[in-house]
N, C-alpha and C. Protein backbone atom coordinates (compact mmCIF):
# COMPACT_ATOMS: atom_id res chain seq x y z
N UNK A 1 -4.46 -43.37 -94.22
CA UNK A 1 -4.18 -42.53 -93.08
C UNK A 1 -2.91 -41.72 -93.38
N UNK A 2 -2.82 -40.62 -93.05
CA UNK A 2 -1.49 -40.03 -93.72
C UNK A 2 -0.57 -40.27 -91.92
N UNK A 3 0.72 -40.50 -92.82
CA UNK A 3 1.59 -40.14 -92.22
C UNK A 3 2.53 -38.98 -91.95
N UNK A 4 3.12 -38.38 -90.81
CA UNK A 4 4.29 -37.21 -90.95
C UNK A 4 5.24 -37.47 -91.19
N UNK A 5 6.20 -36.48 -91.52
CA UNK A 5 7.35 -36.77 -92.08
C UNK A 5 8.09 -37.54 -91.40
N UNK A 6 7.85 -36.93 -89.85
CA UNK A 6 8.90 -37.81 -88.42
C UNK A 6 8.35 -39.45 -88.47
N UNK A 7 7.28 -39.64 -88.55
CA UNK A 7 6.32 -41.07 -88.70
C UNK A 7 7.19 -41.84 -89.78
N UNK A 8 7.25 -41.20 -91.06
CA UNK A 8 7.89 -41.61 -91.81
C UNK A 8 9.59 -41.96 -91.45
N UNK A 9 10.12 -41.13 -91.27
CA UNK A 9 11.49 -41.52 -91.05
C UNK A 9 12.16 -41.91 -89.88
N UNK A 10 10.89 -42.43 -88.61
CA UNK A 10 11.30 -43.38 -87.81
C UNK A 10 10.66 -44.54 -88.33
N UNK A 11 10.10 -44.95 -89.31
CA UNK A 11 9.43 -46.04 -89.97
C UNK A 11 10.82 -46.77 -90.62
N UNK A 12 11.56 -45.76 -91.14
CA UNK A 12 12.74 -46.06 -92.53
C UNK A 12 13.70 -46.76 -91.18
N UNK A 13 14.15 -45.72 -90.27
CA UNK A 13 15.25 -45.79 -89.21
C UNK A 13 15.21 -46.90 -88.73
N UNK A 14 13.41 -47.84 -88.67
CA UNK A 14 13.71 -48.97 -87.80
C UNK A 14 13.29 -49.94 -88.35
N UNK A 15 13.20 -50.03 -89.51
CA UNK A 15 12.70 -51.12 -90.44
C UNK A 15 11.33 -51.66 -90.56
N UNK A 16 11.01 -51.02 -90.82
CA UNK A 16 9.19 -50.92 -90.26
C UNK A 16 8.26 -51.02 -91.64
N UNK A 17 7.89 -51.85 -92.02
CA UNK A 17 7.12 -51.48 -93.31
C UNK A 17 5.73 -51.32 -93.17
N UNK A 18 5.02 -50.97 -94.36
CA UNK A 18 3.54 -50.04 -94.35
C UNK A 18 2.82 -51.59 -94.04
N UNK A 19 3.43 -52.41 -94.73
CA UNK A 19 2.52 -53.75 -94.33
C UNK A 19 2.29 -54.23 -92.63
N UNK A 20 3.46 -53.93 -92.26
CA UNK A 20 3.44 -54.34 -91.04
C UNK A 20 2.63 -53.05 -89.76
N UNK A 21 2.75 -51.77 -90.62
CA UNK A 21 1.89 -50.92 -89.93
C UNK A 21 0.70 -51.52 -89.92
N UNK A 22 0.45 -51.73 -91.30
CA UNK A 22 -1.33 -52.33 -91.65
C UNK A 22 -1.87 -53.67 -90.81
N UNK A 23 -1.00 -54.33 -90.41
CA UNK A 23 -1.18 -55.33 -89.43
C UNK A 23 -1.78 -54.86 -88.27
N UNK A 24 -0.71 -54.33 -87.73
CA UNK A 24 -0.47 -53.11 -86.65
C UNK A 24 -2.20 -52.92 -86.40
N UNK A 25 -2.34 -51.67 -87.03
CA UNK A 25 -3.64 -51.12 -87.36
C UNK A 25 -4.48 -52.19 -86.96
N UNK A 26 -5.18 -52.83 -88.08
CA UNK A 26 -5.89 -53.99 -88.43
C UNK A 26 -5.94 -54.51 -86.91
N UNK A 27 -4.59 -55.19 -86.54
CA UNK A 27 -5.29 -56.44 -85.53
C UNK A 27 -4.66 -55.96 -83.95
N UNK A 28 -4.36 -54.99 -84.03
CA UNK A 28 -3.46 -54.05 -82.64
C UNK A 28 -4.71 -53.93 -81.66
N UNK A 29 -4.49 -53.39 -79.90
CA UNK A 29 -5.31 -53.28 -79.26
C UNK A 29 -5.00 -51.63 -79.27
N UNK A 30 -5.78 -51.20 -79.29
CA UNK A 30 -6.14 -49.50 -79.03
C UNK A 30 -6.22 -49.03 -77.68
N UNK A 31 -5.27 -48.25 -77.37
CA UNK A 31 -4.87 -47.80 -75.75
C UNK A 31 -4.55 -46.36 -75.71
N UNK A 32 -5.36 -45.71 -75.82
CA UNK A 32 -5.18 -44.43 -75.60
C UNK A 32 -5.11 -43.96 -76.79
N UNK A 33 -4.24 -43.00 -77.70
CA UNK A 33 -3.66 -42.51 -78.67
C UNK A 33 -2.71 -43.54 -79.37
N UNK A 34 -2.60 -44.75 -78.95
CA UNK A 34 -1.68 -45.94 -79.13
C UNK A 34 -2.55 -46.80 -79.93
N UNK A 35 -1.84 -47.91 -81.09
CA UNK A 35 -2.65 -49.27 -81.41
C UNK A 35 -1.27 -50.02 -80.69
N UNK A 36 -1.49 -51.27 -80.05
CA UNK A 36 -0.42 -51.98 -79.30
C UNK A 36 -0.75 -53.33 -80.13
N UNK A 37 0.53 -53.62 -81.11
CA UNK A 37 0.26 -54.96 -81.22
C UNK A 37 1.71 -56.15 -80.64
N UNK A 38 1.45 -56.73 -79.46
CA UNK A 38 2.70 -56.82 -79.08
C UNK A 38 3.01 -58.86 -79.25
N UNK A 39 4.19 -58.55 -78.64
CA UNK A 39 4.44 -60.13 -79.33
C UNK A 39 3.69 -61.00 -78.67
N UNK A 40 2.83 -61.20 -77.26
CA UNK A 40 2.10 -62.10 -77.43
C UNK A 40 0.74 -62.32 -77.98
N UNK A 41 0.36 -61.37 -78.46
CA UNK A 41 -0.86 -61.00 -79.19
C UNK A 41 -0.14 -61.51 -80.76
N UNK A 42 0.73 -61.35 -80.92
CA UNK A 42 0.96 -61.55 -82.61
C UNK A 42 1.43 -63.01 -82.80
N UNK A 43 1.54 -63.86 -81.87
CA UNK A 43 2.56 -65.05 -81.58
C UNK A 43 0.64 -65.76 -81.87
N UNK A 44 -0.38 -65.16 -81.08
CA UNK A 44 -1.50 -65.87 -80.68
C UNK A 44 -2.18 -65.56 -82.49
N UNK A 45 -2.33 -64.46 -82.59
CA UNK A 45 -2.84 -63.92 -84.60
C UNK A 45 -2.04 -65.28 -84.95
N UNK A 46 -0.74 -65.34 -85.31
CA UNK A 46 0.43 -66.19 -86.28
C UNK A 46 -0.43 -67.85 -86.00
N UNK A 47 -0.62 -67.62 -84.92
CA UNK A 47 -1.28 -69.43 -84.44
C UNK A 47 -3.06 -69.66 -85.28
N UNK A 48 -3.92 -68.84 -84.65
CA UNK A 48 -4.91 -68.75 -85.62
C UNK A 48 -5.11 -68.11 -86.62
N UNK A 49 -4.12 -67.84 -87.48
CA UNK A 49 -3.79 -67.74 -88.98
C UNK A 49 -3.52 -69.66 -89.32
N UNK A 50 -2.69 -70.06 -88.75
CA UNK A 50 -2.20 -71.15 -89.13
C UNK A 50 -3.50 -72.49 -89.13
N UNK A 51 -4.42 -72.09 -87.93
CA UNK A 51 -5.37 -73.14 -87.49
C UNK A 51 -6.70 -72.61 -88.80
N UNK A 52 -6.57 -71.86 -89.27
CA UNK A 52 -7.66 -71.40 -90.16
C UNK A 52 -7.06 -71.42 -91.25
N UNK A 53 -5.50 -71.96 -91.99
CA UNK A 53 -5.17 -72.25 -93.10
C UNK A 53 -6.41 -73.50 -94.16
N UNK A 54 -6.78 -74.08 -93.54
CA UNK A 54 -7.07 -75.04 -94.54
C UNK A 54 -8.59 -74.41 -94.94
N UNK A 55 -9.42 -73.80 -93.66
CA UNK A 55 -10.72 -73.17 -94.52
C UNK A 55 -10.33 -72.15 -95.06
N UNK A 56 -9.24 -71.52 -94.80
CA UNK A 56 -8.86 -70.49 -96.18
C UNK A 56 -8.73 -71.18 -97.58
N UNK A 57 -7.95 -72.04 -97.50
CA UNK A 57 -7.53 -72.49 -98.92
C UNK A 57 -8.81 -73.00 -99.61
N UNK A 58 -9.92 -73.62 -98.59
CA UNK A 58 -11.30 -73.74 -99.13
C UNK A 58 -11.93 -72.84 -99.67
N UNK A 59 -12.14 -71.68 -99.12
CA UNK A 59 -12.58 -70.38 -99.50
C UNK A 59 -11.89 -70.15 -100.69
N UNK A 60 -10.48 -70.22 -100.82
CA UNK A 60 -9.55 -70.05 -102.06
C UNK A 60 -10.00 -70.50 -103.15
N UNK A 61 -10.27 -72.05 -103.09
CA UNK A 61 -10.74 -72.99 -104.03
C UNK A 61 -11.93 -72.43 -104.59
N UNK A 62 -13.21 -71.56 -104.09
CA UNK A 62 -14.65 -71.83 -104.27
C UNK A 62 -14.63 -70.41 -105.01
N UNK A 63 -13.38 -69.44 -105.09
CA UNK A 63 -12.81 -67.96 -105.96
C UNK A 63 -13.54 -67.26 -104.52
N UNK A 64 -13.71 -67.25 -103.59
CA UNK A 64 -14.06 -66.47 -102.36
C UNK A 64 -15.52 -66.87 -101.91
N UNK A 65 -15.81 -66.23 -100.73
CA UNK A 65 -17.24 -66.30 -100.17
C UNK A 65 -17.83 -65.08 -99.77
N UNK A 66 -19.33 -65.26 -99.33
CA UNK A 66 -20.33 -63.94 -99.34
C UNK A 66 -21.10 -64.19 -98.28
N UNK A 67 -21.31 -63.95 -97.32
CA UNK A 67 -21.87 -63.75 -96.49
C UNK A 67 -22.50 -62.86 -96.50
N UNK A 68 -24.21 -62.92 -96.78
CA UNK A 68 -25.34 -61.76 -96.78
C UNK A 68 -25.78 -61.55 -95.06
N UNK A 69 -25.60 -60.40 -94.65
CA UNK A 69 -25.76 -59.94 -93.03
C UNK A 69 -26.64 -58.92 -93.29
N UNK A 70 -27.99 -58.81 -92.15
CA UNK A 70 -28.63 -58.03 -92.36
C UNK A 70 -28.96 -57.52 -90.56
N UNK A 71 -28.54 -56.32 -90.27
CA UNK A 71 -28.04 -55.95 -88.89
C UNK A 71 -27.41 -57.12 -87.97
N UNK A 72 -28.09 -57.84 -87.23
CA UNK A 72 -27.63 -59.24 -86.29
C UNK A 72 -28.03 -60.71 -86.84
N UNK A 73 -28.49 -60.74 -88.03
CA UNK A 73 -28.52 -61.82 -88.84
C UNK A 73 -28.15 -62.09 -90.00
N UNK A 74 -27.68 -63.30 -89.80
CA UNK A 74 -27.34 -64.02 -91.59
C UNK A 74 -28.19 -64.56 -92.22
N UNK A 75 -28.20 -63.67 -93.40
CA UNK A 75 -29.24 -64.47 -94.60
C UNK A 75 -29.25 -65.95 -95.08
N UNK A 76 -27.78 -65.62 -96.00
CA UNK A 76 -27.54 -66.83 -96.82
C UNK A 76 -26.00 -66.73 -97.06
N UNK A 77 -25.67 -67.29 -97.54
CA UNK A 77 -24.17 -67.40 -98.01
C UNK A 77 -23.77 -68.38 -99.18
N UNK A 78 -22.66 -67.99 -100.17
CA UNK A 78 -22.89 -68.46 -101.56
C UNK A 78 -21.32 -68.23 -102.28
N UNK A 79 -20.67 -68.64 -103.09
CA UNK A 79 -19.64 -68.45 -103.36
C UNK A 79 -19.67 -66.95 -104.11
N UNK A 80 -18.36 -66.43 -103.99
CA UNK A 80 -18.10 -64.88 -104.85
C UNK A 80 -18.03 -65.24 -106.31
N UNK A 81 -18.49 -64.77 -106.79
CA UNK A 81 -18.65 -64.94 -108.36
C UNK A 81 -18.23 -63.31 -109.19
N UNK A 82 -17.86 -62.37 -108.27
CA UNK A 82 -17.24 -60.99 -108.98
C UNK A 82 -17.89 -60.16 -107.83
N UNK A 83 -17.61 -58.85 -108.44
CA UNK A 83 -18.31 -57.70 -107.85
C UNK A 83 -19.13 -57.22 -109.03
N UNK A 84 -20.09 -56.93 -108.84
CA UNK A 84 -21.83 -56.01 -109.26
C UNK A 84 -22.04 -54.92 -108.97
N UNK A 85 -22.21 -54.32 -109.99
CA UNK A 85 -22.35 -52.58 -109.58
C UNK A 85 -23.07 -52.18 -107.88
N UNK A 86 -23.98 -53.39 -107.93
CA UNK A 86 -24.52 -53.04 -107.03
C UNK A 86 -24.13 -53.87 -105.22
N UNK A 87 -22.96 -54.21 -105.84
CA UNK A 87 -21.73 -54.43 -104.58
C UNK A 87 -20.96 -53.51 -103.97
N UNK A 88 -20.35 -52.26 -104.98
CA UNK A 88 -19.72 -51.68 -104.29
C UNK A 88 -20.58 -50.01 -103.66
């Protein structure tokens, strides 16, 4: 997404990094011309990040997972083994 110059240098002014925009983005509620990601929404993300640590690290262990979706259903699912030309 590009940013303006002013975007940019109230980003620098208030300590704001692209990661934390990308959060922002990503898991913010959308209100108008606004994404709002505010502290009790990020306090509640930080908590189920933490409660979904250990099936992450499972997922970690298995080199990732795949979930085959086909409109409102799941096929199958299988560990990631790479990307295939005919993945991306």
């Amino acid at each position: 997404m590009f940013q303006t110059k002013h975007f940019k240098e109230r980003k620098k002014q208030r300590g704001v990094s692209d990661r934390m925009i990308d959060l922002v983005i990503q898991y913010g509620e959308l209100r108008k011309d606004k994404v709002i990601l505010g502290k009790k929404n990020t306090g509640l993300l930080l908590h189920d990040l933490k409660n979904h640590k250990s099936e992450l690290l499972k997922i970690l262990d298995k080199g990732g997972l795949v979930v085959v979706v086909q409109e409102d259903t799941m096929i199958t699912t299988y560990q990631f083994r790479g990307y295939t030309h005919s993945d991306r």
